[in-house]
C-alpha atoms as a PDB file:
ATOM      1  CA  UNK A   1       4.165  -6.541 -30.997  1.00  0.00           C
ATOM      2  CA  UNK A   2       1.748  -8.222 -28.506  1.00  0.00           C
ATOM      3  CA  UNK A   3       0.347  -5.871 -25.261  1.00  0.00           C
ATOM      4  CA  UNK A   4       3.393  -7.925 -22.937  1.00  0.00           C
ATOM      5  CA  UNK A   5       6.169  -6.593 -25.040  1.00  0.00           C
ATOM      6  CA  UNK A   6       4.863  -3.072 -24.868  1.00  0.00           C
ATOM      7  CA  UNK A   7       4.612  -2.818 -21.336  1.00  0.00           C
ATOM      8  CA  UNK A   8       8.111  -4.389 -21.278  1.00  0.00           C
ATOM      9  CA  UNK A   9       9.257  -1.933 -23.296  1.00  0.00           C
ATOM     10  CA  UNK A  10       7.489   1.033 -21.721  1.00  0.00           C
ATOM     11  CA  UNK A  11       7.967  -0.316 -17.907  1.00  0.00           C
ATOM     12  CA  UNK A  12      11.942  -0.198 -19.235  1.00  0.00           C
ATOM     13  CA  UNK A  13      11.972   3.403 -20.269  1.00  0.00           C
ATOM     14  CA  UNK A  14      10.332   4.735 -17.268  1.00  0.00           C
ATOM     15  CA  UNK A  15      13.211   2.946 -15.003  1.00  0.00           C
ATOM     16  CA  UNK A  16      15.499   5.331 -17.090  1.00  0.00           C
ATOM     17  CA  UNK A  17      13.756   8.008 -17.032  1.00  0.00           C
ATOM     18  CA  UNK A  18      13.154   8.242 -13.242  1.00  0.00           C
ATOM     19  CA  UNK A  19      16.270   6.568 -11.685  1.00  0.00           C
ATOM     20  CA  UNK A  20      18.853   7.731 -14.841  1.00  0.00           C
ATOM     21  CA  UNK A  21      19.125  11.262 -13.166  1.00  0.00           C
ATOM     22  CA  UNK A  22      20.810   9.493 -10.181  1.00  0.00           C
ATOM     23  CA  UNK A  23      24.007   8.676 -11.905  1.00  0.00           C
ATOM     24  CA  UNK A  24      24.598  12.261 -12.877  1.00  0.00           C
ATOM     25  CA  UNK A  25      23.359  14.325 -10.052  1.00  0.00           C
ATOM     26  CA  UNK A  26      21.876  12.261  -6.566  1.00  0.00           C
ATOM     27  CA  UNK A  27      21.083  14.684  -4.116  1.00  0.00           C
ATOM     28  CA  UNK A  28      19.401  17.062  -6.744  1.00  0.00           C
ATOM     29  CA  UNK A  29      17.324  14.833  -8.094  1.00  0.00           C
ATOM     30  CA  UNK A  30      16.524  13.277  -4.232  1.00  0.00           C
ATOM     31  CA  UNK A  31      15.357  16.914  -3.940  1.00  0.00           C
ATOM     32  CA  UNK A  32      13.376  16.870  -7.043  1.00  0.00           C
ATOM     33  CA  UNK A  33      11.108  14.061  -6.105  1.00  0.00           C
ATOM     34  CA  UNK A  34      10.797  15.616  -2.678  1.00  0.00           C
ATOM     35  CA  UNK A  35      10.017  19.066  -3.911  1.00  0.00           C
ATOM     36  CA  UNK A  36       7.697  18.077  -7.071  1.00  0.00           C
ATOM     37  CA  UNK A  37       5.904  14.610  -6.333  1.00  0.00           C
ATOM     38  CA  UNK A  38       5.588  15.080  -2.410  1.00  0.00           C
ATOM     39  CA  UNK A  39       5.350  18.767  -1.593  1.00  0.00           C
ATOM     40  CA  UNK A  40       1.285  18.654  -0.844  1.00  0.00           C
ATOM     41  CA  UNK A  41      -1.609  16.453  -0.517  1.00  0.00           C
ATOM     42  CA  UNK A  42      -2.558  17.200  -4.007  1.00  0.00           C
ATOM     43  CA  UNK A  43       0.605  16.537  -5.425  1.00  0.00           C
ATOM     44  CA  UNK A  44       0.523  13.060  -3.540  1.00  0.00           C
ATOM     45  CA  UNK A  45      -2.993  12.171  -4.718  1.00  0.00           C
ATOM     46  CA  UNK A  46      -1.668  13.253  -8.240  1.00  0.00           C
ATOM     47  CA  UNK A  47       0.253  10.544  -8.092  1.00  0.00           C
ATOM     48  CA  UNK A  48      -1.460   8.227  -6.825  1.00  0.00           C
ATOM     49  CA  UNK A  49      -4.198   8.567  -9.370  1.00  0.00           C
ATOM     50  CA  UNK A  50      -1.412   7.934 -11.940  1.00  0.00           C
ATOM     51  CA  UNK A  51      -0.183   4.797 -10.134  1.00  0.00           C
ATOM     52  CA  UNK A  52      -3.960   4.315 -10.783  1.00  0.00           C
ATOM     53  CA  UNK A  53      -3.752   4.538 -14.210  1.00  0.00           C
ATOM     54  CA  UNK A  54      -0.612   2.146 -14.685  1.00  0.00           C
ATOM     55  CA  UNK A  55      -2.339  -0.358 -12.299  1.00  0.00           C
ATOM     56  CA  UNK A  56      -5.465   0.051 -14.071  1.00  0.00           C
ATOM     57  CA  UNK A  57      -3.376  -0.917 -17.890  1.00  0.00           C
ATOM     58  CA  UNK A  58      -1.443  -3.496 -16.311  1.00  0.00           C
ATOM     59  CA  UNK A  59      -4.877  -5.287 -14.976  1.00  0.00           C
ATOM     60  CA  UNK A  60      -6.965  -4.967 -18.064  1.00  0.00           C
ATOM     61  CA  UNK A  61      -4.218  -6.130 -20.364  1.00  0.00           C
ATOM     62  CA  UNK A  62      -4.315  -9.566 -21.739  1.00  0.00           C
ATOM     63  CA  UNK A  63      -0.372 -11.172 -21.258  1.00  0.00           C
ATOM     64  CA  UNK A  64      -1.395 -14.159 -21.992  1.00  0.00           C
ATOM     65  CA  UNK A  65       0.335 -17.472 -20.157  1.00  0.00           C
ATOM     66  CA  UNK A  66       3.715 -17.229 -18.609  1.00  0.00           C
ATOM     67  CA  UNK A  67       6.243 -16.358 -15.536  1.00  0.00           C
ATOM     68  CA  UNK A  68       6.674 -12.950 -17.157  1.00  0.00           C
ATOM     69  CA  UNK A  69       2.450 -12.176 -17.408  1.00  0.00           C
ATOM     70  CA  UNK A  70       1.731 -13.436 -14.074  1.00  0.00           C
ATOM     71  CA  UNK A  71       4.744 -11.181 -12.626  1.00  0.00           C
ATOM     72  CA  UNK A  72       2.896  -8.298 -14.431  1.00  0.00           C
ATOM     73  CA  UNK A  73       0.067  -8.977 -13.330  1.00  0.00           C
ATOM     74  CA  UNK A  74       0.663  -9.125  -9.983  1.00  0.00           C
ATOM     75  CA  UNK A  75       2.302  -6.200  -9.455  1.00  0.00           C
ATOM     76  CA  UNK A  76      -0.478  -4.416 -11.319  1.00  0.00           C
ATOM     77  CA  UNK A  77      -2.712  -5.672  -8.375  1.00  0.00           C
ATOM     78  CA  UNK A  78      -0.102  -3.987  -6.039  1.00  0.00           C
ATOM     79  CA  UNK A  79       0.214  -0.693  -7.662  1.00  0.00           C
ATOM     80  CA  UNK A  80      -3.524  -0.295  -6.919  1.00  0.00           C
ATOM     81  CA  UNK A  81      -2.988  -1.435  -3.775  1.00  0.00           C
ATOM     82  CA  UNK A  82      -0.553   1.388  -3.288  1.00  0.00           C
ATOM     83  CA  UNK A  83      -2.353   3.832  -5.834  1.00  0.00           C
ATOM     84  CA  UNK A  84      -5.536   3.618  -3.147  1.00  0.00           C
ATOM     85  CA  UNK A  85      -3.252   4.121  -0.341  1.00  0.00           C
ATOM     86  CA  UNK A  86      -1.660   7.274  -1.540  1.00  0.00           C
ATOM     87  CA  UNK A  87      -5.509   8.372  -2.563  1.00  0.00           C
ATOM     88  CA  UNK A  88      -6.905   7.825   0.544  1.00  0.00           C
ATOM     89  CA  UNK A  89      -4.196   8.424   3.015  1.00  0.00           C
ATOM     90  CA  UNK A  90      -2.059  11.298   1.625  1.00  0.00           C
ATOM     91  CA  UNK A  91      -0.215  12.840   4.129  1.00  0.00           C
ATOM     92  CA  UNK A  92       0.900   9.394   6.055  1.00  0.00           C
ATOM     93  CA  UNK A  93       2.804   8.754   2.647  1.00  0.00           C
ATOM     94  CA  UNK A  94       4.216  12.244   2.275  1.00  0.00           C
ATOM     95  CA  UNK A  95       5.632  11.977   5.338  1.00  0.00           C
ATOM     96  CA  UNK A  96       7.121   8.598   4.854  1.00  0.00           C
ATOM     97  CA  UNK A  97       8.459   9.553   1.492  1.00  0.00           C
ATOM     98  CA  UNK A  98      10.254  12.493   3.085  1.00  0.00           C
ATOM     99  CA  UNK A  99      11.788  11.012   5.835  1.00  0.00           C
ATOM    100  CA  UNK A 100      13.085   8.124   3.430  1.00  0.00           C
ATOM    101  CA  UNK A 101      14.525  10.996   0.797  1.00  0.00           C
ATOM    102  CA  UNK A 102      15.952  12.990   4.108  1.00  0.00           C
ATOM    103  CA  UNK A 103      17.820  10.448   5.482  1.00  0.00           C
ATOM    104  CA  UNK A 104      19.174   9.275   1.726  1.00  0.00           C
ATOM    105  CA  UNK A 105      20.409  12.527   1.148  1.00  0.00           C
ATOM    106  CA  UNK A 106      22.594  13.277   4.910  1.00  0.00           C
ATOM    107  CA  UNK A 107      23.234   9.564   5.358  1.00  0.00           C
ATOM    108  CA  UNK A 108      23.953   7.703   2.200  1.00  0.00           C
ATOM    109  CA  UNK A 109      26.941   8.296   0.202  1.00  0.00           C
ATOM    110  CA  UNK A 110      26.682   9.805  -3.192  1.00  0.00           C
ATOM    111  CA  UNK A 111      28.931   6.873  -4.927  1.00  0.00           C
ATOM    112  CA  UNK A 112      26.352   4.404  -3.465  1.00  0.00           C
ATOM    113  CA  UNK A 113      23.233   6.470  -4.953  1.00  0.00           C
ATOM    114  CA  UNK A 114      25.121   6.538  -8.096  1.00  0.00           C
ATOM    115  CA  UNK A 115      26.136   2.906  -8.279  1.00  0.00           C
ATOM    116  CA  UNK A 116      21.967   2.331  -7.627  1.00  0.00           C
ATOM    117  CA  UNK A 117      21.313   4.691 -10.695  1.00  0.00           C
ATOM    118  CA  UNK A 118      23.243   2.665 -12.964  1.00  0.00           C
ATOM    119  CA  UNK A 119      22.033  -0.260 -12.167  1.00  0.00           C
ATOM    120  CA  UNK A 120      18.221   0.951 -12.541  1.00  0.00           C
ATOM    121  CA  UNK A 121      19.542   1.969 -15.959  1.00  0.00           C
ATOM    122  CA  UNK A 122      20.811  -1.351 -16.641  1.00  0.00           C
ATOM    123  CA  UNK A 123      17.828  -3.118 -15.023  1.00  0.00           C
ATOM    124  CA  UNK A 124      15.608  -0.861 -17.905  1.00  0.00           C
ATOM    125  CA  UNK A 125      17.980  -1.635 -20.992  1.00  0.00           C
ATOM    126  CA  UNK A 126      17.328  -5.465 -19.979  1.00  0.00           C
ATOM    127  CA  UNK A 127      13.478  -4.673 -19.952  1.00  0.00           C
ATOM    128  CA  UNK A 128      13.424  -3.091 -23.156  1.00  0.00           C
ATOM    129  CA  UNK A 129      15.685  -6.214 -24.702  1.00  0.00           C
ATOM    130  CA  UNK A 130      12.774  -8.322 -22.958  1.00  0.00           C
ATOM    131  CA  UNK A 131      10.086  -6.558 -24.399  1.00  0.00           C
ATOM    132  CA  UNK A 132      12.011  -5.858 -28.249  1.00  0.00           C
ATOM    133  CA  UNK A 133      13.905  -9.051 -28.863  1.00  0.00           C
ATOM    134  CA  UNK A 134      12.136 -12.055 -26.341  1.00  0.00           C
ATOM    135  CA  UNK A 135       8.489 -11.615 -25.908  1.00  0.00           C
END
């Protein structure tokens, strides 16, 4: 297994992991994210130093040639885009992030967030058949 069909495979199970609760329970997990990722500042910059991180492995790794490796690559350079933004400007994120999650939660319909789980599940299971049986 080469570095490209690892992050395949690991980019996959994180889609699960964080949109899979969606199918089962939207408005509680809507809450979740609110309450645990975008509560404070610190919480914010928390994760923005992990979108650090995953920008950091994504731009150090070698993919080699290919659609798929320039794809990751790119968005590596935009999670630390995004990673510096939530570092340096916490609280204009917060804010963003919950207005987004309030008006998903009084406005959207619970089917729809459901239907938009699923698919994030089914958008993972592809990754990890990218990263297991093509790269």
């Amino acid at each position: 297994m080469d570095s490209l069909s690892i992050i395949c495979i690991a980019v996959g199970i994180l889609v699960i992991v964080r949109r899979g609760p969606l199918i089962f329970a939207p408005s509680a997990t809507l809450r979740f994210y609110d309450r645990w990722l975008f509560s404070t500042n610190a919480r914010c910059r928390a994760v923005g130093v992990v979108f650090a991180t995953l920008a950091m492995a994504l731009l150090f790794s070698d993919f080699g040639e290919g659609v798929l490796a320039g794809l990751l690559h790119t968005f590596g350079w935009f999670m630390a885009t995004v990673a510096l933004l939530f570092l340096v400007l916490p609280n204009v994120f917060r804010r963003f992030f919950q207005t987004i999650f309030g008006y998903i939660e009084k406005s959207v319909d619970e089917r729809i967030m459901r239907i938009v789980g699923l698919l994030a599940v089914v958008f993972g299971l592809a990754l990890i058949y990218v990263g297991v049986y093509v790269v």
